[in-house]
Each structure stands twice: as C-alpha cells, then as structure tokens.
N, C-alpha and C. Protein backbone atom coordinates (compact mmCIF):
# COMPACT_ATOMS: atom_id res chain seq x y z
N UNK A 1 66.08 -2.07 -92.23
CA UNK A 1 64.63 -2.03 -92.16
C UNK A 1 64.20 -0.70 -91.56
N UNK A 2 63.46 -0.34 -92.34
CA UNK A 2 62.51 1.41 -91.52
C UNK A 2 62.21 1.07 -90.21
N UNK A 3 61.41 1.54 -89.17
CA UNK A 3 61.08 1.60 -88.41
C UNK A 3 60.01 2.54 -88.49
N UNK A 4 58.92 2.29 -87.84
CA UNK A 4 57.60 2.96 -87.35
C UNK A 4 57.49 4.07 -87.15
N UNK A 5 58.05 5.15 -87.91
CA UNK A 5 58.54 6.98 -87.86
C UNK A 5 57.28 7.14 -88.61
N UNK A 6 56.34 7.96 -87.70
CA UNK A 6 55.18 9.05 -88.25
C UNK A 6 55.93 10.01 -89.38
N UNK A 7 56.86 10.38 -89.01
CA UNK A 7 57.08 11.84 -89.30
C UNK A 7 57.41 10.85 -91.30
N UNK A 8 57.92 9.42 -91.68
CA UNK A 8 57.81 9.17 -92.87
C UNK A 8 56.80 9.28 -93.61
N UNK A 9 55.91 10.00 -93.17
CA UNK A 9 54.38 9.92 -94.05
C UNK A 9 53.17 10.24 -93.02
N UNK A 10 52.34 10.76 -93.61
CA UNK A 10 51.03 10.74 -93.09
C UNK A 10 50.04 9.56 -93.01
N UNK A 11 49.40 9.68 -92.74
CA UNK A 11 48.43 8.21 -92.47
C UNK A 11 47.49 8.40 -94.13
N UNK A 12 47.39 7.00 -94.60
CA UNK A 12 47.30 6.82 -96.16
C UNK A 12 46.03 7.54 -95.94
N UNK A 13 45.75 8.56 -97.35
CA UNK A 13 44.33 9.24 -97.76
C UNK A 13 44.09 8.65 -98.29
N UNK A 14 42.53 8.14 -98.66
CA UNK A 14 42.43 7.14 -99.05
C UNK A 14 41.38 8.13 -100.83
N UNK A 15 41.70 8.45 -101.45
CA UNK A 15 41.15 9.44 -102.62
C UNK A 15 40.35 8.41 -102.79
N UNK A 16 38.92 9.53 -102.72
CA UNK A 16 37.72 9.19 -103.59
C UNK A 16 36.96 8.49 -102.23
N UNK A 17 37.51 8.98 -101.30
CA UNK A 17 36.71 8.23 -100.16
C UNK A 17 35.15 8.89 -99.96
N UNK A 18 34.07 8.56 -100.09
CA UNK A 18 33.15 9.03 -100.14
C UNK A 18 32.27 9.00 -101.25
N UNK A 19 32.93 8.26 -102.31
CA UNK A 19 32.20 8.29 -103.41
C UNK A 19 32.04 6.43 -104.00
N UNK A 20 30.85 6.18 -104.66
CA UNK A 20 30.70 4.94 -105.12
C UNK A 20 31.40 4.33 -106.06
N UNK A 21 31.06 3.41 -106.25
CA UNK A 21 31.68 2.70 -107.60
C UNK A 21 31.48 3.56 -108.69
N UNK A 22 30.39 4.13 -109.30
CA UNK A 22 30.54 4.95 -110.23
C UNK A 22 31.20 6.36 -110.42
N UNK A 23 31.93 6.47 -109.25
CA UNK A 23 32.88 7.89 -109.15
C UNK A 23 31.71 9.02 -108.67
N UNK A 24 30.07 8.66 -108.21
CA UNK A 24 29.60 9.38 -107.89
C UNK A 24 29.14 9.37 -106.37
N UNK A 25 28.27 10.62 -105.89
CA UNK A 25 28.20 10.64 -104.23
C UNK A 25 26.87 9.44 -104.50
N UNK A 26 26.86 8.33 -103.22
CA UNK A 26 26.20 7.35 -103.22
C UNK A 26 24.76 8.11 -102.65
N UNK A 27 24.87 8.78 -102.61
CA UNK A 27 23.35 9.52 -101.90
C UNK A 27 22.03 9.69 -102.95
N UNK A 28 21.15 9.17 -102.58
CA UNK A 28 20.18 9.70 -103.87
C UNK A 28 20.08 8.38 -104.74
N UNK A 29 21.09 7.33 -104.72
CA UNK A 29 21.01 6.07 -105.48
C UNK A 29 20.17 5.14 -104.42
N UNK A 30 19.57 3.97 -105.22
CA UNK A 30 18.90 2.89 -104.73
C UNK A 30 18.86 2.15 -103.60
N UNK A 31 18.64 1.58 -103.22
CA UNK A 31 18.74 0.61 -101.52
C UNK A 31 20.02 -0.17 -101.79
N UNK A 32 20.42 -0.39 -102.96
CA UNK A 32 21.80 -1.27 -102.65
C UNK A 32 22.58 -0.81 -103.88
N UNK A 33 24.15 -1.04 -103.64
CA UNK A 33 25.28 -0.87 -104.52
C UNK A 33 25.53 -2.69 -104.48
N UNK A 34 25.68 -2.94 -105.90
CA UNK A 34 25.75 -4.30 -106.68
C UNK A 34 27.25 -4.30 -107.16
N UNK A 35 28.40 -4.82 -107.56
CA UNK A 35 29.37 -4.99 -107.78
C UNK A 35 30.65 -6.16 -108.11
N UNK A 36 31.22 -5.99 -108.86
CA UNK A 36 31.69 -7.26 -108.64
C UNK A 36 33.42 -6.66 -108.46
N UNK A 37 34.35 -7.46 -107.73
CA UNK A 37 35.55 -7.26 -106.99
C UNK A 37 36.42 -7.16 -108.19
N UNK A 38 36.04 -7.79 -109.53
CA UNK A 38 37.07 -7.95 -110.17
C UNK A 38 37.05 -6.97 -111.49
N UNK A 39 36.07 -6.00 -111.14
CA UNK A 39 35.74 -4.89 -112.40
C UNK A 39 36.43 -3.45 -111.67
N UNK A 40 37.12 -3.13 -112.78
CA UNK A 40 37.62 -1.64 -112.62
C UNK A 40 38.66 -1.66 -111.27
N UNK A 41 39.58 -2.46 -110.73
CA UNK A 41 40.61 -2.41 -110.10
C UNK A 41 41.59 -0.59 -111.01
N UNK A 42 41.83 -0.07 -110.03
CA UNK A 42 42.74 0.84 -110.40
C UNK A 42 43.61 0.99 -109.77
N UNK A 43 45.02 1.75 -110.24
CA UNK A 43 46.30 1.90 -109.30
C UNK A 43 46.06 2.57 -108.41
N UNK A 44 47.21 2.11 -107.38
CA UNK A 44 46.63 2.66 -105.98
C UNK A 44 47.95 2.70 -105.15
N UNK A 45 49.22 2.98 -105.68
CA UNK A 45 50.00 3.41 -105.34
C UNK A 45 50.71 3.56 -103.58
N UNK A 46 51.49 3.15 -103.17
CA UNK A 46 51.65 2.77 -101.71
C UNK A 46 53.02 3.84 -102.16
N UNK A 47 53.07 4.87 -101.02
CA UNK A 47 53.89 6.14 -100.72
C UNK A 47 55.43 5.65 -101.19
N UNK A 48 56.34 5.79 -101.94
CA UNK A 48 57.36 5.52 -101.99
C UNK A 48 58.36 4.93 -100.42
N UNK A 49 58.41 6.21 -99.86
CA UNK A 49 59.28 6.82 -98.65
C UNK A 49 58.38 5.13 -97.84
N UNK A 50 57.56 4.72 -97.90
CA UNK A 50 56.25 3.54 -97.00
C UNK A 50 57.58 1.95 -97.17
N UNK A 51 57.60 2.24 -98.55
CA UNK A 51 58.08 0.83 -99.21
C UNK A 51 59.57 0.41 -98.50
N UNK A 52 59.32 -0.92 -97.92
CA UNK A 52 60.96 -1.16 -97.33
C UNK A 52 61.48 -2.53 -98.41
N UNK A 53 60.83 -3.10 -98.53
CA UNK A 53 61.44 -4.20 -99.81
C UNK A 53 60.66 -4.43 -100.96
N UNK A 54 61.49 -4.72 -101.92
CA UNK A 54 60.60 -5.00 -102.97
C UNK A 54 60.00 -3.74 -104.14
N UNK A 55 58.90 -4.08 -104.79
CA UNK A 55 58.33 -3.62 -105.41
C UNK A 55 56.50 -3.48 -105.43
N UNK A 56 55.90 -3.80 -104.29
CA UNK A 56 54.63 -4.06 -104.26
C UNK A 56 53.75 -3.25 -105.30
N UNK A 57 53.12 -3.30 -105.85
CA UNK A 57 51.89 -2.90 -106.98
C UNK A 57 50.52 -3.05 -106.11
N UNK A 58 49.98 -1.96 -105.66
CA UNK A 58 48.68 -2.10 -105.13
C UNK A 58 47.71 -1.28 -106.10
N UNK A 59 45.94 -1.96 -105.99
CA UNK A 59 45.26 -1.37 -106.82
C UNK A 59 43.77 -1.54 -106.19
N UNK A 60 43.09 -1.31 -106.79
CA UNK A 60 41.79 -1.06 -105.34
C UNK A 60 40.64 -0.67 -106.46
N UNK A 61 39.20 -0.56 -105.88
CA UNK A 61 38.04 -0.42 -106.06
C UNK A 61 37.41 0.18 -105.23
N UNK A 62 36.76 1.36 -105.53
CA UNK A 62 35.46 1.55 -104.28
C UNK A 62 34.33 1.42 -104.93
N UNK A 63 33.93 0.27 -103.71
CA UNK A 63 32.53 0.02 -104.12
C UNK A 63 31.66 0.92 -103.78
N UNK A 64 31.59 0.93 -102.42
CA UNK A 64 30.45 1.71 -101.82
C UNK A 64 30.73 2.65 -100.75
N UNK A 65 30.13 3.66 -100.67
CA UNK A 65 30.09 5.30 -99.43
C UNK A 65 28.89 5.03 -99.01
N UNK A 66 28.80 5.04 -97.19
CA UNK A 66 27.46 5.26 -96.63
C UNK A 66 26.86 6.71 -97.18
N UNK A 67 25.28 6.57 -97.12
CA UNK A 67 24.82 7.87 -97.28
C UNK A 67 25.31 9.28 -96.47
N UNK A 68 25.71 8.88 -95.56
CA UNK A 68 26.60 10.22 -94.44
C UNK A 68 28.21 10.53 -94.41
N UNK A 69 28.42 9.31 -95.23
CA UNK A 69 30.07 9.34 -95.84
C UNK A 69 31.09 9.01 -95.06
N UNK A 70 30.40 8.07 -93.80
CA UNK A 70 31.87 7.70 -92.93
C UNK A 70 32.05 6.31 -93.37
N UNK A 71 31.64 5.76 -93.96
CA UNK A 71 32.12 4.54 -94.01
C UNK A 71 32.03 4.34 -95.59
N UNK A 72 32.93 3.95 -95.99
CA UNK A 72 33.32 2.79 -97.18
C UNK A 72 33.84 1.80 -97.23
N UNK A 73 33.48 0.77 -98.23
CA UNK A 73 33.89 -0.27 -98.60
C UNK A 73 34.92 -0.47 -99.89
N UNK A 74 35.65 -1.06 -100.15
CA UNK A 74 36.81 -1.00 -100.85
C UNK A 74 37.19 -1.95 -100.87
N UNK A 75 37.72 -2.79 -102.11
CA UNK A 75 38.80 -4.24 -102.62
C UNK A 75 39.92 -3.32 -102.72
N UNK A 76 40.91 -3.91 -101.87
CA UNK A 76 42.15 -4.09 -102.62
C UNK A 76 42.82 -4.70 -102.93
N UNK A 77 43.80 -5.38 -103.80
CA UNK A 77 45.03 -6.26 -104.08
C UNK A 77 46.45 -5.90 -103.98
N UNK A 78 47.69 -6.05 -103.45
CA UNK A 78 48.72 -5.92 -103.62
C UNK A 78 49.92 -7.33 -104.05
N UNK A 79 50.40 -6.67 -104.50
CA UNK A 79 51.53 -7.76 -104.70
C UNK A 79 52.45 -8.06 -103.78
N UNK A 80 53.25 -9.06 -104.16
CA UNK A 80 54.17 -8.91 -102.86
C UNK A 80 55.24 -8.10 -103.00
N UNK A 81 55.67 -7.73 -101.52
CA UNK A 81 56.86 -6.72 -100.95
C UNK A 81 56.09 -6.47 -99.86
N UNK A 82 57.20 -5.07 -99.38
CA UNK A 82 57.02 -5.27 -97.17
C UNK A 82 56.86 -3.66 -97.47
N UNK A 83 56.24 -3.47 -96.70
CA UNK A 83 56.07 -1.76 -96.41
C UNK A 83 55.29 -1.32 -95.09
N UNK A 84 54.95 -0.58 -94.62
CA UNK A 84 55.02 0.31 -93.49
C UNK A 84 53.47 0.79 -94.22
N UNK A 85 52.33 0.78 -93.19
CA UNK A 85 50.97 1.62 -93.62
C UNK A 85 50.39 2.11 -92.30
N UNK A 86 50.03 3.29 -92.59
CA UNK A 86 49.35 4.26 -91.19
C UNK A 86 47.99 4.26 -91.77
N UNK A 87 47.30 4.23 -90.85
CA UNK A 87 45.74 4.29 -90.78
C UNK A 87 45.04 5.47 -90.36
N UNK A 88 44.84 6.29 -91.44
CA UNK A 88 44.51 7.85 -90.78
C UNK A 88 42.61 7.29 -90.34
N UNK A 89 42.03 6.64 -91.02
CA UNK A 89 40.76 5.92 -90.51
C UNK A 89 40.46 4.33 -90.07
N UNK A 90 39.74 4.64 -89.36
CA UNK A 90 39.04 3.01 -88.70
C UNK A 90 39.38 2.21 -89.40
N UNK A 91 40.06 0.96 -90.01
CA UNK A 91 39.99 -0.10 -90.96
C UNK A 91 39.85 -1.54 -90.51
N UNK A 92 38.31 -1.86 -91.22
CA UNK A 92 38.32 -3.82 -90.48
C UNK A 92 38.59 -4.11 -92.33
N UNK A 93 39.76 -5.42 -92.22
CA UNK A 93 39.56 -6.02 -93.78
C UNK A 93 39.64 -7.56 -93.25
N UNK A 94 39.06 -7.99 -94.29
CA UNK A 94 38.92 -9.65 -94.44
C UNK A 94 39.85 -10.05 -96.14
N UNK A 95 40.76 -11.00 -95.67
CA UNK A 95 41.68 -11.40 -96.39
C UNK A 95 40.97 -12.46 -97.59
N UNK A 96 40.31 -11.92 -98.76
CA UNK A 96 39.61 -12.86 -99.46
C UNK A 96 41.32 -14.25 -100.51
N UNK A 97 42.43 -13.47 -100.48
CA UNK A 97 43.23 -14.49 -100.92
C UNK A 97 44.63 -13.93 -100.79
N UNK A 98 45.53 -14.62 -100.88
CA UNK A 98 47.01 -14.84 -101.02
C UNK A 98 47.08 -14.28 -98.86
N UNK A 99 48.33 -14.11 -99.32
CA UNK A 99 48.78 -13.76 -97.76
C UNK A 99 50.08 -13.07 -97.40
N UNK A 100 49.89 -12.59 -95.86
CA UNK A 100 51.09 -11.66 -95.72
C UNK A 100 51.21 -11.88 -94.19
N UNK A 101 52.33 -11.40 -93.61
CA UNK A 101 52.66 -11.29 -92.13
C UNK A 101 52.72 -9.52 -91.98
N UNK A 102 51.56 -9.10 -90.95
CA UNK A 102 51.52 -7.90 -89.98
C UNK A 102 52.47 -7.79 -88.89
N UNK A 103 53.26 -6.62 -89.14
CA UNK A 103 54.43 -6.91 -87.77
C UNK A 103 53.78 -5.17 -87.12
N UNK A 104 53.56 -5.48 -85.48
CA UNK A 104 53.18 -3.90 -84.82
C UNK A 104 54.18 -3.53 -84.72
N UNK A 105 54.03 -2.18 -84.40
CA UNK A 105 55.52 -1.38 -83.71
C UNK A 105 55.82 -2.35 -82.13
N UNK A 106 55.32 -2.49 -81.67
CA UNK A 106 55.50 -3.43 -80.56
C UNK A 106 56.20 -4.53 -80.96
N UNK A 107 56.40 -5.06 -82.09
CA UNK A 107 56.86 -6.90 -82.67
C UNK A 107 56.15 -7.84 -82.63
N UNK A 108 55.07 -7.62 -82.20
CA UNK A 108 54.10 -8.46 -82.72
C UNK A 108 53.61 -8.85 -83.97
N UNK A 109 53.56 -10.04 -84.02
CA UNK A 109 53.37 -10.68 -85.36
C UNK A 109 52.34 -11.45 -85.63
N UNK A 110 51.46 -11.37 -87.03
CA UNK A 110 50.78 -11.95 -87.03
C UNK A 110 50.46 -12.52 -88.48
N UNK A 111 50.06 -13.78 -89.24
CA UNK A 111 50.27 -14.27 -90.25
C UNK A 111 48.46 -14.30 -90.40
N UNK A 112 47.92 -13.26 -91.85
CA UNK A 112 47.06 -13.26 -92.04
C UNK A 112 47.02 -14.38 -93.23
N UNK A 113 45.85 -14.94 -93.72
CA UNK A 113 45.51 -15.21 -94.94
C UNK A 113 44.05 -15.65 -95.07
N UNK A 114 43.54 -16.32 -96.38
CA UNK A 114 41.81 -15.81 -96.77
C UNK A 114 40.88 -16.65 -95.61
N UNK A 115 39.94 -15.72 -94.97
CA UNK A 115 39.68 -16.35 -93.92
C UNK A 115 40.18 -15.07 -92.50
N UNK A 116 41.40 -14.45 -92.84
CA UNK A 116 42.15 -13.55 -91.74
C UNK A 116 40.74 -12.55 -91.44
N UNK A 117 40.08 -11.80 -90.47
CA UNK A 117 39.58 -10.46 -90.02
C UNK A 117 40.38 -9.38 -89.51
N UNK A 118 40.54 -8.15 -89.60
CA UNK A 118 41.56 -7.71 -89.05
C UNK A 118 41.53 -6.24 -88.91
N UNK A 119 41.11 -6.05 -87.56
CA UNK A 119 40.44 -4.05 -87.26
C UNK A 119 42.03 -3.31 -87.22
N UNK A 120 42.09 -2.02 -87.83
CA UNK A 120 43.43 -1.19 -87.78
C UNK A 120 42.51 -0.26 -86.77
N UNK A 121 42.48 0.84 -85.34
CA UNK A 121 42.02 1.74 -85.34
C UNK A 121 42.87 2.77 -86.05
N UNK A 122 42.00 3.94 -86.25
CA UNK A 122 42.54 5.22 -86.84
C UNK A 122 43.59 5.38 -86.12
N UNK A 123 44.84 5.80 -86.34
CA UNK A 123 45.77 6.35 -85.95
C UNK A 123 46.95 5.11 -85.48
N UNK A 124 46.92 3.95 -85.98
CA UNK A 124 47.57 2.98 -86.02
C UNK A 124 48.72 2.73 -87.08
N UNK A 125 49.68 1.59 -87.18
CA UNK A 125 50.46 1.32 -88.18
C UNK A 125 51.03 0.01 -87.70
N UNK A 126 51.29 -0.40 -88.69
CA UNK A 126 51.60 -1.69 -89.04
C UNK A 126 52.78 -1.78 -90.44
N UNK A 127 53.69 -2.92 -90.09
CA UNK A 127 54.38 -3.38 -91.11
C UNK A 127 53.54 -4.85 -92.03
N UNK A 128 53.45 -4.28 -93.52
CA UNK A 128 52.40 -5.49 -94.00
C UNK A 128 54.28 -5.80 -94.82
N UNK A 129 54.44 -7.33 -94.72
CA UNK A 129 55.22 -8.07 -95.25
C UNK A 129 54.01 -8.92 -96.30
N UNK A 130 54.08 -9.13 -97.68
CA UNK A 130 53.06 -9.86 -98.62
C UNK A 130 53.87 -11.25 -99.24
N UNK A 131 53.66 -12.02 -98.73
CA UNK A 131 54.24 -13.31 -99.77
C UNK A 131 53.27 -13.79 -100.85
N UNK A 132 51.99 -13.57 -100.69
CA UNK A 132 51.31 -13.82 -101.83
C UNK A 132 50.52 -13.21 -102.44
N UNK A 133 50.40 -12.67 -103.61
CA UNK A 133 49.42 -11.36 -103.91
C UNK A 133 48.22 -11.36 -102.98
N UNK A 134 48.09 -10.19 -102.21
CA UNK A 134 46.81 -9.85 -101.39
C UNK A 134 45.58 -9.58 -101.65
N UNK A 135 44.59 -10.10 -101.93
CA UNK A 135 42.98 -9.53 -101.62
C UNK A 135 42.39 -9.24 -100.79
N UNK A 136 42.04 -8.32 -100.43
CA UNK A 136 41.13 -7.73 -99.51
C UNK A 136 40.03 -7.23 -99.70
N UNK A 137 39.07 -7.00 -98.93
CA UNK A 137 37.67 -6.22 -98.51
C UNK A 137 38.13 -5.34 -97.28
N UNK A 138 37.67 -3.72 -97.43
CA UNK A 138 37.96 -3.04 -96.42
C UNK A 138 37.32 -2.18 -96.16
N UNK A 139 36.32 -2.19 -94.91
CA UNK A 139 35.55 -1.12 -94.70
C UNK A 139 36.47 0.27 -93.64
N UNK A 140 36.27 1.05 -94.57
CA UNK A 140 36.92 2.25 -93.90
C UNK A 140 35.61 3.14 -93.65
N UNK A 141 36.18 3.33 -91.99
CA UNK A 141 34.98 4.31 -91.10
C UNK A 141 35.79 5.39 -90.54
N UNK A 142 35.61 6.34 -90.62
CA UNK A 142 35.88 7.85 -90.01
C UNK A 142 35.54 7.98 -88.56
N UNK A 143 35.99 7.62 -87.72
CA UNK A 143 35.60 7.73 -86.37
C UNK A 143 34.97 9.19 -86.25
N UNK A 144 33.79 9.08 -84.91
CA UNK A 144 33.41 10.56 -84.66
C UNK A 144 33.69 10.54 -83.34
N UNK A 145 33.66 11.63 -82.64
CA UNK A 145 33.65 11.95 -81.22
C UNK A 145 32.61 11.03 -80.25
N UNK A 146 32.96 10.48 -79.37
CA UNK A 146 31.95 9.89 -78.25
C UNK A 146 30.93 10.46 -78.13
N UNK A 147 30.74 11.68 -77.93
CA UNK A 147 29.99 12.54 -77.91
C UNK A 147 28.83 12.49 -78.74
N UNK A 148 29.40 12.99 -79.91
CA UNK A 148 28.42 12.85 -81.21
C UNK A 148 27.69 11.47 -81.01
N UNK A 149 28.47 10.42 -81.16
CA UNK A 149 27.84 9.04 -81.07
C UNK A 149 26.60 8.40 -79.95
N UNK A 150 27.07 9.47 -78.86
CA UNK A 150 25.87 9.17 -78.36
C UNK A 150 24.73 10.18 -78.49
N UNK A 151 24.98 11.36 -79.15
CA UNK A 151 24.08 11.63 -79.38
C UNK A 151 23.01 11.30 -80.74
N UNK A 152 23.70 10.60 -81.54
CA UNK A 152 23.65 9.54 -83.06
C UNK A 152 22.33 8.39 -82.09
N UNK A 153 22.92 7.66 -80.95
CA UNK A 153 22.10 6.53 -80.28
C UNK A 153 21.11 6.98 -79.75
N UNK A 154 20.78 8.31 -79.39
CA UNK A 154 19.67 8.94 -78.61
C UNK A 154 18.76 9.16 -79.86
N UNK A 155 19.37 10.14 -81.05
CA UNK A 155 18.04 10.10 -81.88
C UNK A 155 17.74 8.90 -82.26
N UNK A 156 18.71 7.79 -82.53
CA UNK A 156 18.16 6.27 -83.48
C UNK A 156 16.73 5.78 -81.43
N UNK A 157 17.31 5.87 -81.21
CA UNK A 157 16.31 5.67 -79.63
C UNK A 157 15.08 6.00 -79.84
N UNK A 158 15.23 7.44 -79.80
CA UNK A 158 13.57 8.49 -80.02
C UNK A 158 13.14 8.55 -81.13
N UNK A 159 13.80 8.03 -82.46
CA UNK A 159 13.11 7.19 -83.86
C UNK A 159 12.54 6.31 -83.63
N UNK A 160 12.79 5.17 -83.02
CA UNK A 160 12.42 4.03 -82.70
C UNK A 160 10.99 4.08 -82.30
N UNK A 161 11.26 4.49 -80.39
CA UNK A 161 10.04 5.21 -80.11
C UNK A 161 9.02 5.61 -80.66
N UNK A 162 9.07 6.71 -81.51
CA UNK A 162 8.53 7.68 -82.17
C UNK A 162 7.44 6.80 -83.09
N UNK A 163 8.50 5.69 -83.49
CA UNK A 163 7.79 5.44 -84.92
C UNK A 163 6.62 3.92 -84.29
N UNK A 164 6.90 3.67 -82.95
CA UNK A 164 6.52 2.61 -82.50
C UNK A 164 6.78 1.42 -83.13
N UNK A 165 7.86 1.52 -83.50
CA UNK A 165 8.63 0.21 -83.68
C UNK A 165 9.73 -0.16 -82.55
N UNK A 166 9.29 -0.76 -81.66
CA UNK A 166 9.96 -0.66 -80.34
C UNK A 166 11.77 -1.07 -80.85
N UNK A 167 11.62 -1.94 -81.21
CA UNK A 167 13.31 -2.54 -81.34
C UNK A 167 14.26 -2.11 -82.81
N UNK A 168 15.26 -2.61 -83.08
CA UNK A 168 15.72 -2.92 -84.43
C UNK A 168 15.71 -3.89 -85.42
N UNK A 169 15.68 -3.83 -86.75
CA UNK A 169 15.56 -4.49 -87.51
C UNK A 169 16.98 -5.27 -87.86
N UNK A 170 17.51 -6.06 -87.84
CA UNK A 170 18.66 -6.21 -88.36
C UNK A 170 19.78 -7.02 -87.47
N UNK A 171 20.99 -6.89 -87.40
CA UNK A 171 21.79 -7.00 -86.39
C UNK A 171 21.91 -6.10 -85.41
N UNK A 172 22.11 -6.13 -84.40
CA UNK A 172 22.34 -5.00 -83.30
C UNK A 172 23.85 -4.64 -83.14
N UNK A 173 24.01 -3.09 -82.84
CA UNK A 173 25.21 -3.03 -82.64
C UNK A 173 25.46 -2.95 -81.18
N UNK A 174 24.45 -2.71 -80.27
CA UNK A 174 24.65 -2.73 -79.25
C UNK A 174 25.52 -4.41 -78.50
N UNK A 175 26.36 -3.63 -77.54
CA UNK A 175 26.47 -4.68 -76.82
C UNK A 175 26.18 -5.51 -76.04
C-alpha cells in the first residue's frame, strides 16, 4: 500500500475550475446556473502514480463558478478502487450515492455513503477506498488570506450600512 508521500503528486488541479457548465466564465450570465447531474459527465482521470488498487474511472461536471471565481460546484462519480487524493483547494462534498471508506494519514477511518458531508481543507489528503460507484456534489473554494477576508467582511459591513439595509438577506455566515 502507498503511503501519504506529497512528493507522489501535487494536490489534484482541478481544469476548468472557474468556468460554468457551458465551458464559459459564469460572469455576465443570469441570477442562476440550472443543471442537471446527469448531462455531460466527462473523464476526469485520477493521477496514475495516486492509484493503489484497482482500476477506478472518475468523471465529473462543472456546474457552476462564483462570479469572483473561488468557488465551484462540481458532480463527480468514480468507480470503485482505492487511491490517494490531495486537496490543493477547500473541498465540502455530499455523497449523493454508492460508497467508500476515507482513511487519514493519521488511520483514521471513516465510512461515507449518500447522506455522508465531508470538508477536505486545502492542503489535506486522504486515502478514498470506493466499494460502490461514487456520486458526489463538491464545492471547491480557493481559500484567501485572513486578512483579505476580513477585509471582504468590512466592505459587505459598510454595504450594508450604506445601503440601509441593516442586516442580511439569506443565511448568515457569521458565527
């Protein structure tokens, strides 16, 4: 069995990150991206040197790029087999079907399936073992500096203000 060696690979790029379902920049399009999970799956290839058993077949969709481009959303499916994945960005996915066991570099183990939630931070890795073809939903976010972020919460603040709409609309992210 591999073991948890950076130096086997870089943390997965995820191509086309930033762009919509239609292969274009989501900027400039409508209030919402519409989609369905099971149109236009394409290969999506898991690093050779990654793969420790098996033969897994992974294939994926991007649905949607925020207008500022840190975050996307993405289906993927894999088949089963065991492999090794680095997280060069933020990743939360929700297990829409089949299932697999996550092993950390630590040995920790954990048996996802549909129903599973499950945050990677950037710069993480994990062993995905798949016993049943995988579905997923995965929002991938680009972490920014603390810094930046609070300075991101100060203007959404003095928008607020500004516009005399005292609060937010929506869910809060605050804690």
């Amino acid at each position: 069995m591999k073991n948890f060696d950076r130096s086997a690979g870089e943390a997965r790029h995820i191509e086309g990150l930033g762009r919509d379902v239609g292969g274009r920049s989501s900027t400039g399009r409508g209030l919402l991206v519409v989609g369905h999970a099971d149109a236009g799956l394409t290969a999506s290839p898991i690093p050779v040197d990654w793969v420790l058993e098996g033969d897994p077949v992974a294939t994926r969709l991007i649905h949607s790029t925020s207008k500022d481009g840190t975050a996307t959303t993405v289906v993927w499916e894999c088949t089963p087999g065991a492999f090794n994945w680095f997280y060069g960005v933020d990743e939360t996915i929700h297990i829409v079907s089949g299932s697999a066991t996550l092993t950390e570099p630590n040995g920790a183990t954990h048996y996802i399936s549909p129903g599973s939630i499950v945050y990677f931070p950037a710069g993480s890795q994990a062993r995905w073992e798949v016993h049943d073809t995988v579905r997923k939903v995965a929002i991938f976010r680009r972490p920014m500096p603390r810094a930046a972020g609070l300075v991101m919460r100060t203007v959404d603040a003095i928008r607020r203000a500004l516009s005399g709409k005292g609060r937010r609309l929506g869910i809060s992210l605050e804690a």
